[in-house]
Protein backbone atom coordinates (compact mmCIF):
# COMPACT_ATOMS: atom_id res chain seq x y z
CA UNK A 1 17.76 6.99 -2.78
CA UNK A 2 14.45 6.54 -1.89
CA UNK A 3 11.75 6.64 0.77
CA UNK A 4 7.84 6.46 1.44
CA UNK A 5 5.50 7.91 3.76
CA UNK A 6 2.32 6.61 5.25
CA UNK A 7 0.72 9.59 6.39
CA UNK A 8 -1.57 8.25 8.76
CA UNK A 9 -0.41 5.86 11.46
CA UNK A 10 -3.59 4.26 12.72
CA UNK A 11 -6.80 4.21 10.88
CA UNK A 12 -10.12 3.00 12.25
CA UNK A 13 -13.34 2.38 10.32
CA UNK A 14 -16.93 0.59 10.17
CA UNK A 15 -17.50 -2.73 8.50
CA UNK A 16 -18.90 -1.89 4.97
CA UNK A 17 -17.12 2.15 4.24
CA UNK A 18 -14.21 2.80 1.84
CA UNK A 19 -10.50 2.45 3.32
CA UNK A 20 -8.20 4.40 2.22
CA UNK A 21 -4.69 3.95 2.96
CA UNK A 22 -2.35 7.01 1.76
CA UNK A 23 1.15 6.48 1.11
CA UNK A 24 3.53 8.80 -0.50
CA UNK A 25 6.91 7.89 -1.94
CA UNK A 26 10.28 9.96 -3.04
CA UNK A 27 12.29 8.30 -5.71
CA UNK A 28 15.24 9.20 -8.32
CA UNK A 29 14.10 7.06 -10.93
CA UNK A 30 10.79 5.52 -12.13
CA UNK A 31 9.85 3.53 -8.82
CA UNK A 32 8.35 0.01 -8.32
CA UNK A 33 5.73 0.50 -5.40
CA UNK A 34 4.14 -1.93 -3.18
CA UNK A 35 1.62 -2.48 -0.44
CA UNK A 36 2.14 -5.40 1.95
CA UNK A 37 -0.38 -6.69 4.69
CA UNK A 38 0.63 -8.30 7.75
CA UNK A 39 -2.59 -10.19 9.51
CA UNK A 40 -1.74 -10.97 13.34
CA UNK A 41 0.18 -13.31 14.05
CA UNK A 42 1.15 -14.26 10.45
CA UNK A 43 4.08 -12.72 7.90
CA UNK A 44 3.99 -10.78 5.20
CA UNK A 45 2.02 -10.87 1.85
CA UNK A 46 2.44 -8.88 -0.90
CA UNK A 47 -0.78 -7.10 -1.52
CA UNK A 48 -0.21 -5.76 -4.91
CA UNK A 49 2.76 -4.08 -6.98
CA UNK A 50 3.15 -1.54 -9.26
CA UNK A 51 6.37 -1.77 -12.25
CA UNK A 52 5.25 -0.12 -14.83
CA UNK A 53 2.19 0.38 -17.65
CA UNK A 54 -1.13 0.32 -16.37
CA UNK A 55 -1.41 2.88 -13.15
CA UNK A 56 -4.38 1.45 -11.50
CA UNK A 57 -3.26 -1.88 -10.02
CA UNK A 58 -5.82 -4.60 -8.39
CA UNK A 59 -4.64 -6.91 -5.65
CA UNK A 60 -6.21 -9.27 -3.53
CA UNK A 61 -9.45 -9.05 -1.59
CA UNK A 62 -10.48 -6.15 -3.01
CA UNK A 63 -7.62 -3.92 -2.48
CA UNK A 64 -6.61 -1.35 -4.98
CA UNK A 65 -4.04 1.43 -5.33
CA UNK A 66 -3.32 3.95 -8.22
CA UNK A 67 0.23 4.89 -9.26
CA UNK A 68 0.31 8.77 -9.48
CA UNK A 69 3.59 10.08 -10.54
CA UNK A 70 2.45 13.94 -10.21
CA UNK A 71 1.36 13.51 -6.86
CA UNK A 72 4.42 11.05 -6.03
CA UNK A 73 1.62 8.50 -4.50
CA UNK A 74 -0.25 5.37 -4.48
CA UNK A 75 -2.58 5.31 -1.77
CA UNK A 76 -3.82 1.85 -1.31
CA UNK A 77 -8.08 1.86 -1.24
CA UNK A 78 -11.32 -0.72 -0.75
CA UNK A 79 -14.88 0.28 -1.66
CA UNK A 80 -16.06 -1.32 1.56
CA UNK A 81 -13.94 -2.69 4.33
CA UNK A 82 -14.78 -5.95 6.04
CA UNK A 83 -13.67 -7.10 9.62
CA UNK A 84 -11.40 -9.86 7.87
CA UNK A 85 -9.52 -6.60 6.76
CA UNK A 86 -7.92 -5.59 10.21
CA UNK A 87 -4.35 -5.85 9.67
CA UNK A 88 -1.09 -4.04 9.73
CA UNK A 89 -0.31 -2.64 5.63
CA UNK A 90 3.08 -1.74 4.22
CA UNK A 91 3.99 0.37 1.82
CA UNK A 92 6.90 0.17 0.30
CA UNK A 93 9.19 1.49 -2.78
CA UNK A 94 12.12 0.63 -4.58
CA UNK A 95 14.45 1.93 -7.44
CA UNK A 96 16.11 -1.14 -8.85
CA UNK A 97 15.07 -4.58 -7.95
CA UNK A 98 10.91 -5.04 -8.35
CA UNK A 99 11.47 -8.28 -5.95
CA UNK A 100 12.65 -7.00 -3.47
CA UNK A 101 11.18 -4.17 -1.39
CA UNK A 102 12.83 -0.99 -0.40
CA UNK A 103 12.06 1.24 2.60
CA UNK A 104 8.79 -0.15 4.25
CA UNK A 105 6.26 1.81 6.62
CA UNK A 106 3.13 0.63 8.14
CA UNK A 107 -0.38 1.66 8.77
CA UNK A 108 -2.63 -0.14 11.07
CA UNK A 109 -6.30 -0.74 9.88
CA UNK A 110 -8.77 -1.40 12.88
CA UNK A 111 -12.45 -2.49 11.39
């Protein structure tokens, strides 16, 4: 089994700070992790994904997130946030299958 928790539910910050998304997961096994965005009134996109190797993994528009097995996380981050980045994000973890996502949560980002 396995679950993942976003531990804060709404965050709100100024064009051109850091964002930082946290996210904390429980798994059995080595997990695959993910962060999804959801911008309104569109679907899901797979942000970035983390299998295996390299624990720092880059995604798209300048989102990052670090894999951190003794901390069970992988808070998803930005050096500076831009309005363009006001969206709902996912995070999400799974056990077997790296395509397809487990247990998802959200955080909302208002910039």
């Amino acid at each position: 089994a396995q679950s993942v928790t976003q531990l804060d539910s709404q965050v709100s910050v100024s064009e051109g700070v850091p964002v930082l998304l946290r996210c904390n997961y429980s798994s059995s096994v080595s997990p695959y992790l993910f962060w999804y965005v959801q911008y309104p009134n569109q679907g899901l996109q797979l942000l970035l994904k983390y299998t295996s190797g390299t624990t720092l993994v880059k995604g798209i528009n300048g989102f990052e997130a670090e894999f951190k097995k003794s901390e069970t996380s992988f808070h998803l981050t930005k050096a500076s946030a831009h309005v363009s980045d006001a969206a709902e994000y996912f995070c999400a973890v799974n056990d077997t299958v790296p395509e397809n996502a487990g247990q998802l949560n959200t955080n909302l980002l208002r910039c």
